[in-house]
N, C-alpha and C. Protein backbone atom coordinates (compact mmCIF):
# COMPACT_ATOMS: atom_id res chain seq x y z
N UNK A 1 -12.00 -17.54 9.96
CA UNK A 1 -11.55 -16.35 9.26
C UNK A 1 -10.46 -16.74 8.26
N UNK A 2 -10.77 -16.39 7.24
CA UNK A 2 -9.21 -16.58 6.05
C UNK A 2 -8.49 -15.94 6.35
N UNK A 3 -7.52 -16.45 6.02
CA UNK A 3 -6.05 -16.28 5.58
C UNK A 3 -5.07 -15.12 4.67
N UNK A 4 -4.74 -13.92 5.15
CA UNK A 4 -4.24 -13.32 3.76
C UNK A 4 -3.03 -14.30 3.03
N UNK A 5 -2.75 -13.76 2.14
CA UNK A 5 -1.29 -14.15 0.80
C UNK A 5 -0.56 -13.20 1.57
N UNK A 6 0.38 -13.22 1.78
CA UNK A 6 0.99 -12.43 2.27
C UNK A 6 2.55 -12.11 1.05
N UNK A 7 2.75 -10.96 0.50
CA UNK A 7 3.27 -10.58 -0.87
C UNK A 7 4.46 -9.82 0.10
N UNK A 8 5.79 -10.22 0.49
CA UNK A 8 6.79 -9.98 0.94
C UNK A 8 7.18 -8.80 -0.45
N UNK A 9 7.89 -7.49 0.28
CA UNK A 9 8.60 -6.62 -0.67
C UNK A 9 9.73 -6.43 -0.09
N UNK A 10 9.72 -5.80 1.10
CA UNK A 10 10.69 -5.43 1.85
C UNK A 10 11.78 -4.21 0.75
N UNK A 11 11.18 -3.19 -0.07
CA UNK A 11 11.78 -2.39 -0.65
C UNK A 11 11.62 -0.47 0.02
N UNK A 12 12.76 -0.24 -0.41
CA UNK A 12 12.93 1.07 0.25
C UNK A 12 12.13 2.43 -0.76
N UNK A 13 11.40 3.32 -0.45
CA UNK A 13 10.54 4.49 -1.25
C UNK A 13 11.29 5.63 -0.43
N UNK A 14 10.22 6.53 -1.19
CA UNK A 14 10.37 8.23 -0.04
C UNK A 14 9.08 8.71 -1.26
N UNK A 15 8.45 9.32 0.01
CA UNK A 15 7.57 9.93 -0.83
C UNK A 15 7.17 11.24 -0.97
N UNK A 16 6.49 12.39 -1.85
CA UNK A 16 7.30 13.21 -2.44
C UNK A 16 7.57 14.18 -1.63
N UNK A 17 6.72 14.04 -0.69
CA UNK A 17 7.13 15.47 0.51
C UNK A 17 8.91 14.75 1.31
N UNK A 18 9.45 13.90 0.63
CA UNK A 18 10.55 13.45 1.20
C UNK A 18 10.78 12.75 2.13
N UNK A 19 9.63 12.22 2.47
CA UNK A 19 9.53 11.10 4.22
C UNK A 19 9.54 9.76 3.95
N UNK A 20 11.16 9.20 4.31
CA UNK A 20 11.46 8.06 3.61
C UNK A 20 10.68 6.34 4.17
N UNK A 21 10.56 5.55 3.76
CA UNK A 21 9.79 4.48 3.92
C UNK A 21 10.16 3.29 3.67
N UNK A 22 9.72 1.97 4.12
CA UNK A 22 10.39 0.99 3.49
C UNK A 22 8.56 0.46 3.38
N UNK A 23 8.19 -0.07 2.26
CA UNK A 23 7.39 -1.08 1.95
C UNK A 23 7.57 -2.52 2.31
N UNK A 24 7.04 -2.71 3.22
CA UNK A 24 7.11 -4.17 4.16
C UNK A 24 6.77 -5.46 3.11
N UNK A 25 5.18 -4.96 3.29
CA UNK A 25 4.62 -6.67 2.47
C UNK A 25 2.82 -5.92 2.14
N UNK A 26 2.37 -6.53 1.17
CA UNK A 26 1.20 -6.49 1.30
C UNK A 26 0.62 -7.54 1.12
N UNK A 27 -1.12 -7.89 1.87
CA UNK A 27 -1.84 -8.64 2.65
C UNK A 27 -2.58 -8.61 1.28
N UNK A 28 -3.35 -9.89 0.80
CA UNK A 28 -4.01 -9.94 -0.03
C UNK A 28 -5.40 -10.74 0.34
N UNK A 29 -6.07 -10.17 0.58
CA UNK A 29 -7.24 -10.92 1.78
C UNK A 29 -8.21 -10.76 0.04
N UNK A 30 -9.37 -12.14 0.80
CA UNK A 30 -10.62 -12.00 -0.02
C UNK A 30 -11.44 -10.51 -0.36
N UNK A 31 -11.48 -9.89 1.06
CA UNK A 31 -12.36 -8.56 0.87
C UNK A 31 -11.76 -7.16 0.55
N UNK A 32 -9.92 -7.34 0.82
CA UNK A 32 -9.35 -6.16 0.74
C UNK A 32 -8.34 -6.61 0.34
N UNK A 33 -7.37 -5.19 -0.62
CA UNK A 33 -5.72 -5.21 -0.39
C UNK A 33 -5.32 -4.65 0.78
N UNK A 34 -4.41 -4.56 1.41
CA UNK A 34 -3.35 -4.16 2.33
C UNK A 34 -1.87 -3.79 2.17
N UNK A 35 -1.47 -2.27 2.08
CA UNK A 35 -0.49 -2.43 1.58
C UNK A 35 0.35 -1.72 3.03
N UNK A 36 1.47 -2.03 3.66
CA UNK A 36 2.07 -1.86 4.91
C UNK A 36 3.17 -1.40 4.46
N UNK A 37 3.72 0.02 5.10
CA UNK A 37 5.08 0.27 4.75
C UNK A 37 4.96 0.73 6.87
N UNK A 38 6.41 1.15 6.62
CA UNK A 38 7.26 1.24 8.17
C UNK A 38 8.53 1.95 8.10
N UNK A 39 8.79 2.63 9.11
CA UNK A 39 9.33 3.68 9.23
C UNK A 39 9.42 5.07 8.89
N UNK A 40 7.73 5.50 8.42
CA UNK A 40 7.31 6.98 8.62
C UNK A 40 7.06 7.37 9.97
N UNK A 41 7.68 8.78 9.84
CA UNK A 41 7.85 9.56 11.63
C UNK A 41 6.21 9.78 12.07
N UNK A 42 6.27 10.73 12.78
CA UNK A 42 5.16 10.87 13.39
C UNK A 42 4.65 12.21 12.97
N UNK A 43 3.77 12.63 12.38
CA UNK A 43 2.61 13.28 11.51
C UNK A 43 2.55 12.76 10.00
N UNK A 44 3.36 11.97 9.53
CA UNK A 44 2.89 11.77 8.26
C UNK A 44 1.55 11.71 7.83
N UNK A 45 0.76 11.12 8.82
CA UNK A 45 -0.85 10.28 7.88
C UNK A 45 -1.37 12.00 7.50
N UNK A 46 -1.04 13.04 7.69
CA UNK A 46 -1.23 14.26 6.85
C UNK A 46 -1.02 14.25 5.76
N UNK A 47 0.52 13.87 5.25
CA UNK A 47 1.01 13.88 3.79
C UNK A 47 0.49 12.85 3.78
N UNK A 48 0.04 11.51 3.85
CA UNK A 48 -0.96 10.43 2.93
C UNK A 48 -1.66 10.69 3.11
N UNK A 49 -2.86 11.14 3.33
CA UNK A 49 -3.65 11.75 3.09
C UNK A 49 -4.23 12.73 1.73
N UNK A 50 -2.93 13.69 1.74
CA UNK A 50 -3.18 14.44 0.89
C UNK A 50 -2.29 13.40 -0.71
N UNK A 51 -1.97 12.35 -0.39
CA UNK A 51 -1.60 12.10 -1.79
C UNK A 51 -2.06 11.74 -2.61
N UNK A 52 -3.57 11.45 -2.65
CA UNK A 52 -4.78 10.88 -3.36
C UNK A 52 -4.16 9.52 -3.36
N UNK A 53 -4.18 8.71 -2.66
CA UNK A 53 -3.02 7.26 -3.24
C UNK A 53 -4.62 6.05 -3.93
N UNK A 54 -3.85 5.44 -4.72
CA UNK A 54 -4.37 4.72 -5.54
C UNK A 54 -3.45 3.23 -6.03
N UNK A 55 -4.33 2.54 -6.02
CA UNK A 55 -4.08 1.03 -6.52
C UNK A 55 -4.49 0.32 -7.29
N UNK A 56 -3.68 0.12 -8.86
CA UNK A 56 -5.01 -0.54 -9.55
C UNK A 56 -3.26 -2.16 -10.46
N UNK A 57 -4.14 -2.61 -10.84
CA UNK A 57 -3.43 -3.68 -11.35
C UNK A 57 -2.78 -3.59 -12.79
N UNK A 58 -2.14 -4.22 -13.08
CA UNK A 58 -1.69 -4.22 -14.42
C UNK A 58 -2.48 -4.69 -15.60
N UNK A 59 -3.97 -5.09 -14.89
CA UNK A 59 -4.81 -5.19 -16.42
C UNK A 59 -5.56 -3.82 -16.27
N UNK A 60 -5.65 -3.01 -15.21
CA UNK A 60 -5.65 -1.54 -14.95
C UNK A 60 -6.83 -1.20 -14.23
N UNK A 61 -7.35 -2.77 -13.76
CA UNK A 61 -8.39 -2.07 -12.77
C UNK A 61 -7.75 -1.61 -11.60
N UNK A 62 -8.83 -0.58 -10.89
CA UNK A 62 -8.38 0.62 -9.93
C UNK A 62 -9.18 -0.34 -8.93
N UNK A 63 -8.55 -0.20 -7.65
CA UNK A 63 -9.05 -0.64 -6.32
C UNK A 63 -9.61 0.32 -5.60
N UNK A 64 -10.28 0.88 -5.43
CA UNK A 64 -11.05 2.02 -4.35
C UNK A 64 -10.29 2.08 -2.96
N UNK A 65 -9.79 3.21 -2.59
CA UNK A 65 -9.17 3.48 -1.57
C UNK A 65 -10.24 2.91 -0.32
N UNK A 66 -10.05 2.65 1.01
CA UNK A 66 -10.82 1.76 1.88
C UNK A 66 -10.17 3.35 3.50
N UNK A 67 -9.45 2.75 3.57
CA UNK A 67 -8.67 3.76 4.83
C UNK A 67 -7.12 3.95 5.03
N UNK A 68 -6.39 4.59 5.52
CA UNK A 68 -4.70 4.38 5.60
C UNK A 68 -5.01 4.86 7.80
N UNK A 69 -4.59 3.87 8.20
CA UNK A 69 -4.26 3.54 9.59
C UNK A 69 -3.14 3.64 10.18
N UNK A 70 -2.10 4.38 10.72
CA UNK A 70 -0.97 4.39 11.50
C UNK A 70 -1.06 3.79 13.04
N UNK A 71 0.20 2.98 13.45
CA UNK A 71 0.49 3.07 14.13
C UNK A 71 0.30 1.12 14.77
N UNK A 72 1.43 0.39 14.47
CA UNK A 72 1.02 -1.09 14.53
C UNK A 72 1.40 -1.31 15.94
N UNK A 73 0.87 -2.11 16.12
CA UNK A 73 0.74 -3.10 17.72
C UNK A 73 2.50 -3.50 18.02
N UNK A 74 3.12 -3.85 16.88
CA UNK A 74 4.77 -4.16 17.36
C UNK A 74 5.63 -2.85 16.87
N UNK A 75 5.38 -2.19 15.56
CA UNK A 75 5.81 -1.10 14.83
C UNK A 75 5.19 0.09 15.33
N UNK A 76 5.11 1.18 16.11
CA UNK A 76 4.35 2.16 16.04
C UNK A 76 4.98 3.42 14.94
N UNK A 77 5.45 3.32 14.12
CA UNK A 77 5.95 3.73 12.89
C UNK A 77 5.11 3.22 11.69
N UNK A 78 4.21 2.26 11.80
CA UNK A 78 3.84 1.31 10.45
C UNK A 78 2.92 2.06 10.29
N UNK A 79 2.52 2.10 8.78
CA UNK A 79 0.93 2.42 8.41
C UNK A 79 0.28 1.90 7.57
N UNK A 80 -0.43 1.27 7.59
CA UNK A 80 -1.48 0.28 6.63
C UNK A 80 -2.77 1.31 5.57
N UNK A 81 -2.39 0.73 4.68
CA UNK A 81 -3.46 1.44 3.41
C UNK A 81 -4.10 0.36 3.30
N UNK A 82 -5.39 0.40 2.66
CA UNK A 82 -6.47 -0.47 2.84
C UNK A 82 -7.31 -0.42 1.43
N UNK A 83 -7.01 -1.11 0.32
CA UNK A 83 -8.28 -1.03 -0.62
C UNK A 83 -9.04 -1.81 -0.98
N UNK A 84 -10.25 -1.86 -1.50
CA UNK A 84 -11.27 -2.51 -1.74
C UNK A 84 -10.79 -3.97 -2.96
N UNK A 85 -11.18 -4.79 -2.45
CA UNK A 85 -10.35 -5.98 -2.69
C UNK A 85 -11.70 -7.32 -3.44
N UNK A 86 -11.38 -8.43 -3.65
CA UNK A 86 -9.95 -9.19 -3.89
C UNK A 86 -9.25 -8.61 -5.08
N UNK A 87 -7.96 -8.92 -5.40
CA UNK A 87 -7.32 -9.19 -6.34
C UNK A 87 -8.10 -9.55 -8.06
N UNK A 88 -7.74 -8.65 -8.70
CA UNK A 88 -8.41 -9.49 -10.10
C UNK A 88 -7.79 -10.84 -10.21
N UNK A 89 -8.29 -11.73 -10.70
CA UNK A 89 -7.47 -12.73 -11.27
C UNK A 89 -7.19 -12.71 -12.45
N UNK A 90 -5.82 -13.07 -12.78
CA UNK A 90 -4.28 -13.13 -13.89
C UNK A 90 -4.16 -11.65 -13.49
N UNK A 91 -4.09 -10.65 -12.61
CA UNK A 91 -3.29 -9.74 -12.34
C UNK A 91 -1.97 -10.10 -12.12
N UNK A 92 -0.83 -9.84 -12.58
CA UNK A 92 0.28 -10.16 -12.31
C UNK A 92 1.55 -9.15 -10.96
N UNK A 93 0.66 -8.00 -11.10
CA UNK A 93 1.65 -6.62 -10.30
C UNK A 93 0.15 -5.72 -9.86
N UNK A 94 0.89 -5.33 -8.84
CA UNK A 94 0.26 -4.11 -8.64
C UNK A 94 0.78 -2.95 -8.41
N UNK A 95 0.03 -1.74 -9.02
CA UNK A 95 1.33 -0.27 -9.05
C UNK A 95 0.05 0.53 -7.28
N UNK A 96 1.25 0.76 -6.59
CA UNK A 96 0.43 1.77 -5.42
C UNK A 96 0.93 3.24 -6.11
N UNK A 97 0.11 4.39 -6.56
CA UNK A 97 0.76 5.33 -6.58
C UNK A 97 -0.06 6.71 -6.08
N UNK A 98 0.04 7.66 -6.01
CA UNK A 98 -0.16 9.21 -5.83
C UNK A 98 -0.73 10.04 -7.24
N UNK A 99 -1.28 10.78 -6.73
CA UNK A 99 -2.07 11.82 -7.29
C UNK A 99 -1.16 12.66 -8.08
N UNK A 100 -0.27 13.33 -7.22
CA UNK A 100 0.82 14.36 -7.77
C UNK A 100 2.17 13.40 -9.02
N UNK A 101 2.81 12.62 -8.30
CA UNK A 101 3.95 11.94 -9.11
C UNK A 101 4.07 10.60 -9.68
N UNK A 102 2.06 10.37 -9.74
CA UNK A 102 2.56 9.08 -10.44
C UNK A 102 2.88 8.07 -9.81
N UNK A 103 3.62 6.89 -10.39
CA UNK A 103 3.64 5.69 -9.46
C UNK A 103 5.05 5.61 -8.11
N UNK A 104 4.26 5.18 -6.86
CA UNK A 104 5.35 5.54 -6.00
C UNK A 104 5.99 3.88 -6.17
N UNK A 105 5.61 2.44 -6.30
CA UNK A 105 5.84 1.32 -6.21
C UNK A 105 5.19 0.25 -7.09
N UNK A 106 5.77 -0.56 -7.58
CA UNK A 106 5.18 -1.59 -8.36
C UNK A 106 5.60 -3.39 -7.44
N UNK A 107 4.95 -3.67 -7.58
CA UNK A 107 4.77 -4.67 -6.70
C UNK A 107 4.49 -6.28 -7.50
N UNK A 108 4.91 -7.04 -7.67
CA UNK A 108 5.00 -8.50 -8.37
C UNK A 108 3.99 -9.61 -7.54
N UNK A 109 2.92 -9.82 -7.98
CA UNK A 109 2.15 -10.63 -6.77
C UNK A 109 2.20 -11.92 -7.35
N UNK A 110 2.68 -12.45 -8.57
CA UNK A 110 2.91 -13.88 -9.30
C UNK A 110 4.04 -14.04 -8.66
């Protein structure tokens, strides 16, 4: 089995219904992105859900949403978003953002 890239952020969000977050790291696997944040309470995957979230790169292809999963094996706070993957190549960033406000995070994967 490969290996993800593993794209350290460790940056702090809130998203717009106000439920604050820290963006961990995202997983850059052959078949998918992975994007992991931690420390949303318990009902959020309602509000992600409803945020239409989206991922596309800075040459502006869009990644197809895959699934968003709560609840990690060491974190039961974490929740993993999942999109249809690999990576373009010479993508330099990737923006994760929402339906309603636009981009919630931009992300440096060079």
């Amino acid at each position: 089995m490969d290996k993800p890239r593993l794209i350290v952020v460790d940056r702090a969000g809130e998203l717009p219904g106000g439920s604050r977050y820290v963006l961990s790291f995202v997983e850059l696997w052959p078949e998918r992105v992975v994007v992991r944040m931690v420390g949303l309470t318990d009902g959020v995957g309602r509000e992600l859900a409803g945020l239409g979230l989206s991922l596309r790169d800075d040459g502006g292809h869009e990644y197809e949403w895959v699934a968003t999963t709560s609840g990690g094996m060491v974190l039961p706070e974490e929740v993993s978003i999942g999109f249809e993957g690999p990576v373009r190549e010479g993508a330099r960033s990737l923006e994760l953002g929402a339906s309603a406000p636009g981009v919630l995070q931009r992300i440096q994967i060079t």
